[in-house]
C-alpha atoms as a PDB file:
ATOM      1  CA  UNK A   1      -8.536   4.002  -5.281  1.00  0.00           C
ATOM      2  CA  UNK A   2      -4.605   4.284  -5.047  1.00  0.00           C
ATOM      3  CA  UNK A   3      -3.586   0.556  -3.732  1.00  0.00           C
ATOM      4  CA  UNK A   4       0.410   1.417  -4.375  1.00  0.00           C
ATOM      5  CA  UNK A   5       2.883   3.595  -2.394  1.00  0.00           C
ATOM      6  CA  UNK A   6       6.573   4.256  -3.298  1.00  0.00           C
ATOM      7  CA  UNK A   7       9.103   4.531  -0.535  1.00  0.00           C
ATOM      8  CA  UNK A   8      12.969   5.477  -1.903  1.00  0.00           C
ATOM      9  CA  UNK A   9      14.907   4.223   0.965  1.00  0.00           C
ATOM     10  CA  UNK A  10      18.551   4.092  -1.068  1.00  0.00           C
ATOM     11  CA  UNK A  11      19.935   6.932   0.387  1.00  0.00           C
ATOM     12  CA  UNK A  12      23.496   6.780   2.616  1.00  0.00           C
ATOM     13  CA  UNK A  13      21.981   9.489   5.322  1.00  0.00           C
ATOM     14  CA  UNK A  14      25.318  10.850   6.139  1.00  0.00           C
ATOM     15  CA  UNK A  15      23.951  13.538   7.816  1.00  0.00           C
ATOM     16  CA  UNK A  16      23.803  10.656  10.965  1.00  0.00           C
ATOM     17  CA  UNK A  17      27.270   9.338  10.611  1.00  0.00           C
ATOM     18  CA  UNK A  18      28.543   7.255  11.926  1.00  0.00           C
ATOM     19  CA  UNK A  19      25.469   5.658  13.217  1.00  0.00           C
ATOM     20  CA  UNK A  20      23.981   5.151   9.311  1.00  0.00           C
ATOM     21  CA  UNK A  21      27.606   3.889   8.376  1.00  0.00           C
ATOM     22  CA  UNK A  22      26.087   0.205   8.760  1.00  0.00           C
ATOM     23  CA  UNK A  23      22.462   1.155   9.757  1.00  0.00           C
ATOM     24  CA  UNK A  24      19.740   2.444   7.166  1.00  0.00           C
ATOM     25  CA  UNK A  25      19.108   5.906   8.551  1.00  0.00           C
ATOM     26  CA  UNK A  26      15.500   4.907   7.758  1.00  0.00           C
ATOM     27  CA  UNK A  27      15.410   2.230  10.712  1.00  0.00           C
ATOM     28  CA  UNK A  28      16.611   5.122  13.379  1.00  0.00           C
ATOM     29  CA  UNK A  29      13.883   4.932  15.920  1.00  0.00           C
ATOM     30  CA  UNK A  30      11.827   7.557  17.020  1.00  0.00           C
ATOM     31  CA  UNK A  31      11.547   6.097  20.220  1.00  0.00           C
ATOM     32  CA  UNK A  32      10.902   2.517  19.973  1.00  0.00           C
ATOM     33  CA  UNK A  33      10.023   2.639  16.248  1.00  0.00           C
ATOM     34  CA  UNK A  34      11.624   3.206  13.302  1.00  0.00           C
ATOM     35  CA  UNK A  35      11.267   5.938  10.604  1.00  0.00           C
ATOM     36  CA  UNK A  36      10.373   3.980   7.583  1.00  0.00           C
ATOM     37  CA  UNK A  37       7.518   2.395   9.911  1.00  0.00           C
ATOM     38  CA  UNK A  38       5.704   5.226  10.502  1.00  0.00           C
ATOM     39  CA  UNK A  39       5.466   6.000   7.058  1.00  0.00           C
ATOM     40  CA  UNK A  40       4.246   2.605   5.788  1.00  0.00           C
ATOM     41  CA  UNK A  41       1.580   2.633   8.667  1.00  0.00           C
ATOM     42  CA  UNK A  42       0.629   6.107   7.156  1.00  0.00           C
ATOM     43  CA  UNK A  43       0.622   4.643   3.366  1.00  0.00           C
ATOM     44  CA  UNK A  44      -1.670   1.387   4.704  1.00  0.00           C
ATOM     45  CA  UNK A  45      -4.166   3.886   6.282  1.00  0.00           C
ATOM     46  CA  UNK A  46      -4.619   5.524   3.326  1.00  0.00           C
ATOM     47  CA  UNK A  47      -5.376   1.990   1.578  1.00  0.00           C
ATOM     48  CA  UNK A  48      -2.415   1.947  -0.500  1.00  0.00           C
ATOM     49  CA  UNK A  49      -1.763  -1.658   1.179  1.00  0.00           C
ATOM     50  CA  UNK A  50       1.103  -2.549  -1.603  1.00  0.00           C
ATOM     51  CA  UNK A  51       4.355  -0.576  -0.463  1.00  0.00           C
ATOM     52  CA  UNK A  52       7.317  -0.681  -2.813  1.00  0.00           C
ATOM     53  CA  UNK A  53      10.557   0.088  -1.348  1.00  0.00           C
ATOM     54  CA  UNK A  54      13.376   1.574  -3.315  1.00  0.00           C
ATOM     55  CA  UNK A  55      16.593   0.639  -1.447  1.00  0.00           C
ATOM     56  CA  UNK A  56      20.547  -0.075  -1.914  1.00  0.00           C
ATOM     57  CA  UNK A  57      23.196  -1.322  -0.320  1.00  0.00           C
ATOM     58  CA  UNK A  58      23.435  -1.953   2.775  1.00  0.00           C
ATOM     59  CA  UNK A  59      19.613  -1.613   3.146  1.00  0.00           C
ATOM     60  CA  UNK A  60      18.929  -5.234   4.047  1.00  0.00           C
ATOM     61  CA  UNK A  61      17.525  -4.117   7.556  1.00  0.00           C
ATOM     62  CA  UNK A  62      14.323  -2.818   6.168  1.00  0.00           C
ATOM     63  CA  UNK A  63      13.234  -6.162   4.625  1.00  0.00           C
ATOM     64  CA  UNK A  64      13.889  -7.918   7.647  1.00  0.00           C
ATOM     65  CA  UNK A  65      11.551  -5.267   9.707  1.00  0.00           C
ATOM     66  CA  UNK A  66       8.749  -6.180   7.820  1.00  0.00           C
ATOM     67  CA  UNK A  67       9.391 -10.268   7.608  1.00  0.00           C
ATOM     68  CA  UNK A  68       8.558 -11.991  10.758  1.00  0.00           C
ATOM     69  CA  UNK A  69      11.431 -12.800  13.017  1.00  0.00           C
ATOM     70  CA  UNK A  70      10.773 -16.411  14.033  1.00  0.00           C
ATOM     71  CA  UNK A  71      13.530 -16.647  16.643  1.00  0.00           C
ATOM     72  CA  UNK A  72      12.694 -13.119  18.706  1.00  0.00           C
ATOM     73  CA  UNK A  73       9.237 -14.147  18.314  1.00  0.00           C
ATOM     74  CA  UNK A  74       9.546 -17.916  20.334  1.00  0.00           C
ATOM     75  CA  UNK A  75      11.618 -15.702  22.961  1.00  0.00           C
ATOM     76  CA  UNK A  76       9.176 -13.368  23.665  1.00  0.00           C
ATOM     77  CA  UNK A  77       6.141 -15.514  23.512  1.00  0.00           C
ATOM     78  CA  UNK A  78       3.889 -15.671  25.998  1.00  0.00           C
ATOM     79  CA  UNK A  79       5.466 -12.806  27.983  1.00  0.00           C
ATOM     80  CA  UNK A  80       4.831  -9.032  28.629  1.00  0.00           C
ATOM     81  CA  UNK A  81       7.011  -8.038  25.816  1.00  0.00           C
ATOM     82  CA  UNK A  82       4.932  -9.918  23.249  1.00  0.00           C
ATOM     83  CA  UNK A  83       2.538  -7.048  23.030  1.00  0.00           C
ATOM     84  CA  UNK A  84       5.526  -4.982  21.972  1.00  0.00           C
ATOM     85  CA  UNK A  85       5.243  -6.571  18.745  1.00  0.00           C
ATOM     86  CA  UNK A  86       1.475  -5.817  17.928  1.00  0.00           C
ATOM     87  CA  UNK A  87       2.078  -2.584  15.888  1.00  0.00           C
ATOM     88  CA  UNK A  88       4.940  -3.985  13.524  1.00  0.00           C
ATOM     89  CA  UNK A  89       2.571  -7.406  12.952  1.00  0.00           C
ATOM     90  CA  UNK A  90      -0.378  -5.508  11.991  1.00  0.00           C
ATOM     91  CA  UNK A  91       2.040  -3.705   9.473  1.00  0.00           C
ATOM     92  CA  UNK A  92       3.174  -7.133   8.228  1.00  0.00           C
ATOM     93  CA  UNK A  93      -0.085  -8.497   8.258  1.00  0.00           C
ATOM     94  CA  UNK A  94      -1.781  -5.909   6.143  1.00  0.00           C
ATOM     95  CA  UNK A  95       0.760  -4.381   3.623  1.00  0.00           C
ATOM     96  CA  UNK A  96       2.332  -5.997   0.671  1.00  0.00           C
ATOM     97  CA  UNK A  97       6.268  -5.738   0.289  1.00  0.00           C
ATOM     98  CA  UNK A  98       8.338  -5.494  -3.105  1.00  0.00           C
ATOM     99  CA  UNK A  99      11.662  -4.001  -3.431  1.00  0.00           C
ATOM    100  CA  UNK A 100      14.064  -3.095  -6.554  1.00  0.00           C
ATOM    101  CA  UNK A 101      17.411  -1.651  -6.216  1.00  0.00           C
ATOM    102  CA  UNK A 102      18.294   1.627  -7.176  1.00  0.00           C
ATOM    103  CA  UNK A 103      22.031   1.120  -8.254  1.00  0.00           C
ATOM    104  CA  UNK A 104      23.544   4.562  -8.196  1.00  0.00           C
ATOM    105  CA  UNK A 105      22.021   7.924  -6.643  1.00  0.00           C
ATOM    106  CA  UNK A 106      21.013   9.650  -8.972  1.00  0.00           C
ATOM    107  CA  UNK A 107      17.960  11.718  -7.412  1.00  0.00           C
ATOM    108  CA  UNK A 108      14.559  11.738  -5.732  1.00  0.00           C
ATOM    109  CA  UNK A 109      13.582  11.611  -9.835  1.00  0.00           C
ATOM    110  CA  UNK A 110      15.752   8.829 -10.409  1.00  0.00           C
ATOM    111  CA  UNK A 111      14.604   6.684  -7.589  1.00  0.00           C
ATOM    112  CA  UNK A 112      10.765   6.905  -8.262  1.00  0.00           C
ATOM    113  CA  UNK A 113      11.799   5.792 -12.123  1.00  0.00           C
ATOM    114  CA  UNK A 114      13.819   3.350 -10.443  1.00  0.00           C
ATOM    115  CA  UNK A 115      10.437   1.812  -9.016  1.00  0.00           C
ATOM    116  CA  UNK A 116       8.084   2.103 -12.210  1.00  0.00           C
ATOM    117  CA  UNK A 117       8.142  -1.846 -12.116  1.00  0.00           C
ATOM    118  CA  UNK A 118       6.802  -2.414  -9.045  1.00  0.00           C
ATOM    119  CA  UNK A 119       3.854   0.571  -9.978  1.00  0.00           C
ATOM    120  CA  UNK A 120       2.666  -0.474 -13.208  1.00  0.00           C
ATOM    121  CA  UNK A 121       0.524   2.073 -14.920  1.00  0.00           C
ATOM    122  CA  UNK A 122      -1.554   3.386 -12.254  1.00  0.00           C
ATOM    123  CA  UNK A 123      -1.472   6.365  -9.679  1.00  0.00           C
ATOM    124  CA  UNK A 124       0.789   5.855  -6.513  1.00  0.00           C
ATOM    125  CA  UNK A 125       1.327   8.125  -3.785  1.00  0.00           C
ATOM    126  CA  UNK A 126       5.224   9.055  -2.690  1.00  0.00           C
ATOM    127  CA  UNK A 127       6.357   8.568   0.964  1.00  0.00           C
ATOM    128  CA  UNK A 128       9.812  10.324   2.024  1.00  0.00           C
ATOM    129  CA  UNK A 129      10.669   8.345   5.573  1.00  0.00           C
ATOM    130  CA  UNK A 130      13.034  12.027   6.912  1.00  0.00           C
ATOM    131  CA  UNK A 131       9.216  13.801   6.966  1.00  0.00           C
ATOM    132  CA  UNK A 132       7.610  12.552   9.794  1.00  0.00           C
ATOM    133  CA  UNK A 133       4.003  13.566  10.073  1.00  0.00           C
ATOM    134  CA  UNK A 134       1.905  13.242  13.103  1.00  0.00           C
ATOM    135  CA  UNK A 135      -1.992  13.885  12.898  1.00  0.00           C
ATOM    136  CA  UNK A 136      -4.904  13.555  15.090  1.00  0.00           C
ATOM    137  CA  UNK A 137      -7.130  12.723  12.237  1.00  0.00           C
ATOM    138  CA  UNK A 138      -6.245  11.193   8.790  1.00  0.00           C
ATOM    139  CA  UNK A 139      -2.644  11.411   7.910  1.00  0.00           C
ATOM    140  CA  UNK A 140      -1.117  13.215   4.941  1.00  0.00           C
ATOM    141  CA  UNK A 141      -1.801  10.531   2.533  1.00  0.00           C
ATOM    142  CA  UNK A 142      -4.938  10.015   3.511  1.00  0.00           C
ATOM    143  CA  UNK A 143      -6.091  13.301   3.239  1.00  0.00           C
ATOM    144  CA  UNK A 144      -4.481  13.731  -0.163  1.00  0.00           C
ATOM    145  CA  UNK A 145      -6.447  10.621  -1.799  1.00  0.00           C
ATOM    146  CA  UNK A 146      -9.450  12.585  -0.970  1.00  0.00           C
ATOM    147  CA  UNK A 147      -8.250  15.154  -3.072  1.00  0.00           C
ATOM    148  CA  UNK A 148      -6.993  13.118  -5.552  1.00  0.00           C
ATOM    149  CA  UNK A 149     -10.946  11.488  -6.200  1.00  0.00           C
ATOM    150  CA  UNK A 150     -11.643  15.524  -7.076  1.00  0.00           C
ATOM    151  CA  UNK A 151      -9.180  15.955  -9.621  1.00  0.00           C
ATOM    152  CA  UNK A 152      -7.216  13.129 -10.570  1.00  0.00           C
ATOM    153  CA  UNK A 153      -4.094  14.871 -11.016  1.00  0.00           C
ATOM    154  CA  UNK A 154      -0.536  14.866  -9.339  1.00  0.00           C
ATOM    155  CA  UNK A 155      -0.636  16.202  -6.107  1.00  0.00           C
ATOM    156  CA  UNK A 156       2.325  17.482  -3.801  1.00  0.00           C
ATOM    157  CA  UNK A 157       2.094  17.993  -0.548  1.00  0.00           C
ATOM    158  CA  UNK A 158       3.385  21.729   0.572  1.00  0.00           C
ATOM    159  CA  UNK A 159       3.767  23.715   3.872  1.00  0.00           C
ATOM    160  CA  UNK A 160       4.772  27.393   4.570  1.00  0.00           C
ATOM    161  CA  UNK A 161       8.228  28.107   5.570  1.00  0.00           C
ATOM    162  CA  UNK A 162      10.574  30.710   6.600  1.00  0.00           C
ATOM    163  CA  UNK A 163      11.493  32.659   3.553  1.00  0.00           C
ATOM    164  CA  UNK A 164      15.099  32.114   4.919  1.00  0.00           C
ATOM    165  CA  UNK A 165      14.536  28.552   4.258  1.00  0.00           C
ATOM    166  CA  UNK A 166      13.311  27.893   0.729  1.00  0.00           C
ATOM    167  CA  UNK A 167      16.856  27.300  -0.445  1.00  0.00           C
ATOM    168  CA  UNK A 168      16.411  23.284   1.070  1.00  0.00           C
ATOM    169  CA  UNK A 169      13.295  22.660  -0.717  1.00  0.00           C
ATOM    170  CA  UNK A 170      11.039  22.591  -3.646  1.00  0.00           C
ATOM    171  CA  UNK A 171       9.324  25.616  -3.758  1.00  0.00           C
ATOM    172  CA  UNK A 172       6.086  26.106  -5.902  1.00  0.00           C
ATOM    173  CA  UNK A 173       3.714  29.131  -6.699  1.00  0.00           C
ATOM    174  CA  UNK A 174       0.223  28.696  -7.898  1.00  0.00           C
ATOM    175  CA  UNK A 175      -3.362  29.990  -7.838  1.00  0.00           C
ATOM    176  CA  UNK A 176      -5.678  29.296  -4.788  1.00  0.00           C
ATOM    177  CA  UNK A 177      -8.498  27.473  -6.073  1.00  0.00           C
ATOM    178  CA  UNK A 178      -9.906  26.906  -2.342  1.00  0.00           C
ATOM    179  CA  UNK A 179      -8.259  26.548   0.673  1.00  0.00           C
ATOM    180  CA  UNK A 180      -5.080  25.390   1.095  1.00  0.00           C
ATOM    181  CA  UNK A 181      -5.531  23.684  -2.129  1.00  0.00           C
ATOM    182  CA  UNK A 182      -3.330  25.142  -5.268  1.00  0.00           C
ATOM    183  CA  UNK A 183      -2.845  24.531  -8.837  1.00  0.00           C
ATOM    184  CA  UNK A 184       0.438  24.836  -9.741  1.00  0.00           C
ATOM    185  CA  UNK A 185       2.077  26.770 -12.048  1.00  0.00           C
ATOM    186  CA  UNK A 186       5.513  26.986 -11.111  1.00  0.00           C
ATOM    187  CA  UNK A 187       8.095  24.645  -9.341  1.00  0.00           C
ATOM    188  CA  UNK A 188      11.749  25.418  -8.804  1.00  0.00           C
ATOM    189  CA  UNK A 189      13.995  23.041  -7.000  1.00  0.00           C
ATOM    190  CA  UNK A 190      16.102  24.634  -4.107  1.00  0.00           C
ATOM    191  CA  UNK A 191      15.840  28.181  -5.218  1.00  0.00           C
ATOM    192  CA  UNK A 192      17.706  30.943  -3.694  1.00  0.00           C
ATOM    193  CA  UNK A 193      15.924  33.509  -1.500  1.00  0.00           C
ATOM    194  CA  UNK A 194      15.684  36.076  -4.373  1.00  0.00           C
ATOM    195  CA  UNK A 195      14.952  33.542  -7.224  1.00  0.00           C
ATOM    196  CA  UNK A 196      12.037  31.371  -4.594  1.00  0.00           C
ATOM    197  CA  UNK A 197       8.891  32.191  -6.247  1.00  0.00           C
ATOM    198  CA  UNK A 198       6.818  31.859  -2.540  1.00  0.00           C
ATOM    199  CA  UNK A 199       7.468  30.188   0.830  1.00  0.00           C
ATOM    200  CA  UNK A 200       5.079  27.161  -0.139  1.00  0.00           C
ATOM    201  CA  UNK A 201       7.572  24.399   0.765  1.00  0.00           C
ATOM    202  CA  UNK A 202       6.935  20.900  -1.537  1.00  0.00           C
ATOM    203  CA  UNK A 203       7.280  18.094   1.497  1.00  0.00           C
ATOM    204  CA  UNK A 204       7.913  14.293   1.012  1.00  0.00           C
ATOM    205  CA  UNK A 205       4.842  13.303   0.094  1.00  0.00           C
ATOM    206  CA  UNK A 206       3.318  12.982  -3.234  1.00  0.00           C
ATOM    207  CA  UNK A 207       0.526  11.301  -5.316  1.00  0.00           C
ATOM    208  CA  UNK A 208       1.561  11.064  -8.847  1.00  0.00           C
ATOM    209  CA  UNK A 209      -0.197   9.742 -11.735  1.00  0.00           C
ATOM    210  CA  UNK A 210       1.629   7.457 -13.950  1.00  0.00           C
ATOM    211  CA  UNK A 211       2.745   9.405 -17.071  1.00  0.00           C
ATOM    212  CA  UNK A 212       5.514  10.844 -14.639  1.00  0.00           C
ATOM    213  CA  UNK A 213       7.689   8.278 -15.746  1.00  0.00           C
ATOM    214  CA  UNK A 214       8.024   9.260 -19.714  1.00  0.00           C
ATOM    215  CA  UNK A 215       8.201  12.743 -18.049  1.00  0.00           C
ATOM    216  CA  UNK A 216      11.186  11.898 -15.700  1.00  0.00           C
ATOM    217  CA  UNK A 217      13.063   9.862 -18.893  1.00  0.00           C
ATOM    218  CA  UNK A 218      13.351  12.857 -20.646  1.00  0.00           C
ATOM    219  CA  UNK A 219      13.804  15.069 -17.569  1.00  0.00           C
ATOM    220  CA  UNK A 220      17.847  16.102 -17.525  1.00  0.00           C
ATOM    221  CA  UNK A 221      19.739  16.400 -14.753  1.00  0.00           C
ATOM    222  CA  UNK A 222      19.408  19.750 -12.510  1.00  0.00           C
ATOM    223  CA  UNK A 223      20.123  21.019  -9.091  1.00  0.00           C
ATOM    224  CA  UNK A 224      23.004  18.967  -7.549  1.00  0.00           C
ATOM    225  CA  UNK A 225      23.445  17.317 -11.146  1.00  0.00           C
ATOM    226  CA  UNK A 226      20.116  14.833 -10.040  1.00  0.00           C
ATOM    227  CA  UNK A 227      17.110  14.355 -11.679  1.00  0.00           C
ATOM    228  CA  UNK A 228      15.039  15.854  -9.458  1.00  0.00           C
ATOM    229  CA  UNK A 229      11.008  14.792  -9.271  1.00  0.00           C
ATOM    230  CA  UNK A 230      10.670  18.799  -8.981  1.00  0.00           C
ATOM    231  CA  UNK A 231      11.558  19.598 -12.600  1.00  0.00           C
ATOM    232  CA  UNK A 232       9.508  16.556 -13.983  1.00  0.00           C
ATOM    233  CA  UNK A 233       6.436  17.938 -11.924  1.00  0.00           C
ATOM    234  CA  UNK A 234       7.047  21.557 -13.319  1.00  0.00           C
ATOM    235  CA  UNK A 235       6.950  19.999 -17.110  1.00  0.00           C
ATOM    236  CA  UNK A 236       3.821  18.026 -16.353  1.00  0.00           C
ATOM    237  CA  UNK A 237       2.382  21.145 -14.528  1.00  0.00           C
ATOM    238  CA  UNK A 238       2.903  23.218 -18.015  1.00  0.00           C
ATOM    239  CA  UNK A 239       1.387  20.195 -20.146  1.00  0.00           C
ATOM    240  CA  UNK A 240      -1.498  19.156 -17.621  1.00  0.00           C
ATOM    241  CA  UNK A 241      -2.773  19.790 -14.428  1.00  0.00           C
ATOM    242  CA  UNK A 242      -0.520  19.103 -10.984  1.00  0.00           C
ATOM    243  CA  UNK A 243      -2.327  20.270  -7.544  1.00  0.00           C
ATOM    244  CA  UNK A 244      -0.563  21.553  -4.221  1.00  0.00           C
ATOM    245  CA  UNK A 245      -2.170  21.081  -0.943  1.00  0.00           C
ATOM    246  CA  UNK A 246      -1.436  22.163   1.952  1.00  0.00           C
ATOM    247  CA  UNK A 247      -1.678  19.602   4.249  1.00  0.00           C
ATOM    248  CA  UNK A 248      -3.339  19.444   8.134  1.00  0.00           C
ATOM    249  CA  UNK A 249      -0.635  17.694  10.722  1.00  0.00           C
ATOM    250  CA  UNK A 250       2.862  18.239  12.173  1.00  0.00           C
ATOM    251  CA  UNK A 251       5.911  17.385  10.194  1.00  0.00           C
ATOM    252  CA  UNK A 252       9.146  16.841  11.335  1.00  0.00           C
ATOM    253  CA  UNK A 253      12.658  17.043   9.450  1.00  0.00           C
ATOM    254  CA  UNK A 254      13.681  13.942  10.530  1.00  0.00           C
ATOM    255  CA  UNK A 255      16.368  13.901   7.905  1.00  0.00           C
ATOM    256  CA  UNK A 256      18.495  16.868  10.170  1.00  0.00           C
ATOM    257  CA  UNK A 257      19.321  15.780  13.418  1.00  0.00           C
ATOM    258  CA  UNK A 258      17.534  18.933  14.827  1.00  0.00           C
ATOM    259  CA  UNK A 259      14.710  17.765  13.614  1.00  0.00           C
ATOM    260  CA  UNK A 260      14.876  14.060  14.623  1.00  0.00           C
ATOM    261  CA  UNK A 261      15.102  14.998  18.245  1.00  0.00           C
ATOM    262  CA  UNK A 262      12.197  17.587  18.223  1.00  0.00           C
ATOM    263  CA  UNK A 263      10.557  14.564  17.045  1.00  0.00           C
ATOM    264  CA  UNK A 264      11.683  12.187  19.308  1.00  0.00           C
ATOM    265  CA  UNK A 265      10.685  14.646  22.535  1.00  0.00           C
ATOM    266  CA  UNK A 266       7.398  15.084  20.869  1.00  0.00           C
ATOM    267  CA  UNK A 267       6.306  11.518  20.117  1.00  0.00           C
ATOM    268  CA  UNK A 268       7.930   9.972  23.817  1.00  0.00           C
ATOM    269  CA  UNK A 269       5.803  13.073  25.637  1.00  0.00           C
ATOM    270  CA  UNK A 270       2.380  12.853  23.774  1.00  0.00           C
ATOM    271  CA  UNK A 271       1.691   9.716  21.859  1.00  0.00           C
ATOM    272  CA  UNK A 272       4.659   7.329  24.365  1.00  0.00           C
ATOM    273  CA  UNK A 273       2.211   4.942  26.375  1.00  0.00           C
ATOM    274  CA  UNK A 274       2.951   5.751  30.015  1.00  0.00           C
ATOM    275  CA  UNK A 275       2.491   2.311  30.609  1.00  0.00           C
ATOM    276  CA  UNK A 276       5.780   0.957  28.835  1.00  0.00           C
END
């Protein structure tokens, strides 16, 4: 039903300098594979097979991750390591690639307008790379195109936090219509622990249906001076319908380096092959 996924991957990730001086921070493994990977593998599961990636400068490294690399390739061939490559050529194999170049950073906002060309009109889900989620069953996206077949609306994915941490996030508040699924009726960007209107944290990933775009044109700049997707979602939560569901996995903040470790210990201890 949703065949396209969005991935902004512009961002300078200076919260890992100096290692994202010259390296996307979206190619920092979590063990032996990188961030960005993860993601697509989660946005091909969930059938949206044609991944657009939103990147800048010095970004080059995620096109060449999912191109085949004939050289490494006639190295390894025939060897041990060759089965190293199985994941990432399954990826290749599978997804479709496009990329545009979001000149200036502007926003999350900014960057998803950046990509309208590659989406056309039709819904598309979102993937942010820093969330990692891990799931026994369907991933995030997965589950959220189920939900998406019930009401064919935006949906964003949320998550309780501490109160003492709303002021990173998106924040919305909303009525419980069953569980963990909300329809939203307020959205503020990064609020302040007084101003937060719950602890429902909006995470990177999003299914959006394609009228966001008009809605982000005319969206003005706010928190941080960016056009945030936040605000855009609050306007077309007043002037239709946008869903909040709160989703079944782990996530990880894999854009703090707190958070990229606890991933890294949690992926080499339970999902690591014992074999490698």
């Amino acid at each position: 039903m949703i065949k396209k996924c969005l991935f902004p991957v512009a961002g300078y990730g200076t919260r890992f300098l100096p290692a994202t001086k010259s390296m996307p921070k979206e190619m920092l493994p979590v063990v032996n594979k990188p961030l960005v990977q993860y993601g697509v593998e989660e946005a091909i599961e969930a059938g949206m097979l044609n991944c657009a990636l939103v990147t800048g400068r010095g970004k080059r490294a995620i096109a060449d991750h999912f191109d085949t690399n004939y050289e490494l390739e006639h190295q390894i061939s025939g060897s041990s390591k060759e089965t190293l490559l199985e994941g990432i050529r399954d990826v290749i194999d599978r997804g479709v690639f496009t990329m545009v170049r979001q000149r200036e950073m502007k926003g999350l906002g900014h960057a998803i307008l950046t990509g309208e060309p590659l989406i056309g009109s039709e819904a598309f889900g979102v993937l942010l790379s820093d969330d990692l989620c891990i799931n026994e069953g369907p991933g995030v996206l997965a589950q959220m195109t189920e939900l998406y077949r019930q009401f064919r609306c935006s949906i964003v994915a949320v998550q309780e936090v501490p109160k003492d941490q709303v002021y990173k996030y998106g924040v919305i508040a909303g009525e419980a219509i069953k569980d963990d699924v909300y329809r939203v009726d307020k959205m503020v960007e990064k609020p302040s622990v007084e101003e937060a209107p719950s602890n429902l944290a909006i995470i990177g990933r999003y299914i959006l249906t394609p009228d966001i775009f008009d809605i982000i044109r005319e969206t003005p700049p706010g928190a941080n001076g960016e056009v945030q997707i936040t605000d855009a979602l609050q306007t077309q939560a007043r002037t239709g319908a946008v869903m909040a569901y709160k989703f079944k996995g782990r996530r990880f903040d894999c854009g703090s380096v707190p958070g990229f470790v606890e991933a890294t210990n949690y992926v080499y201890e339970n999902l690591y092959p014992s074999d490698l």
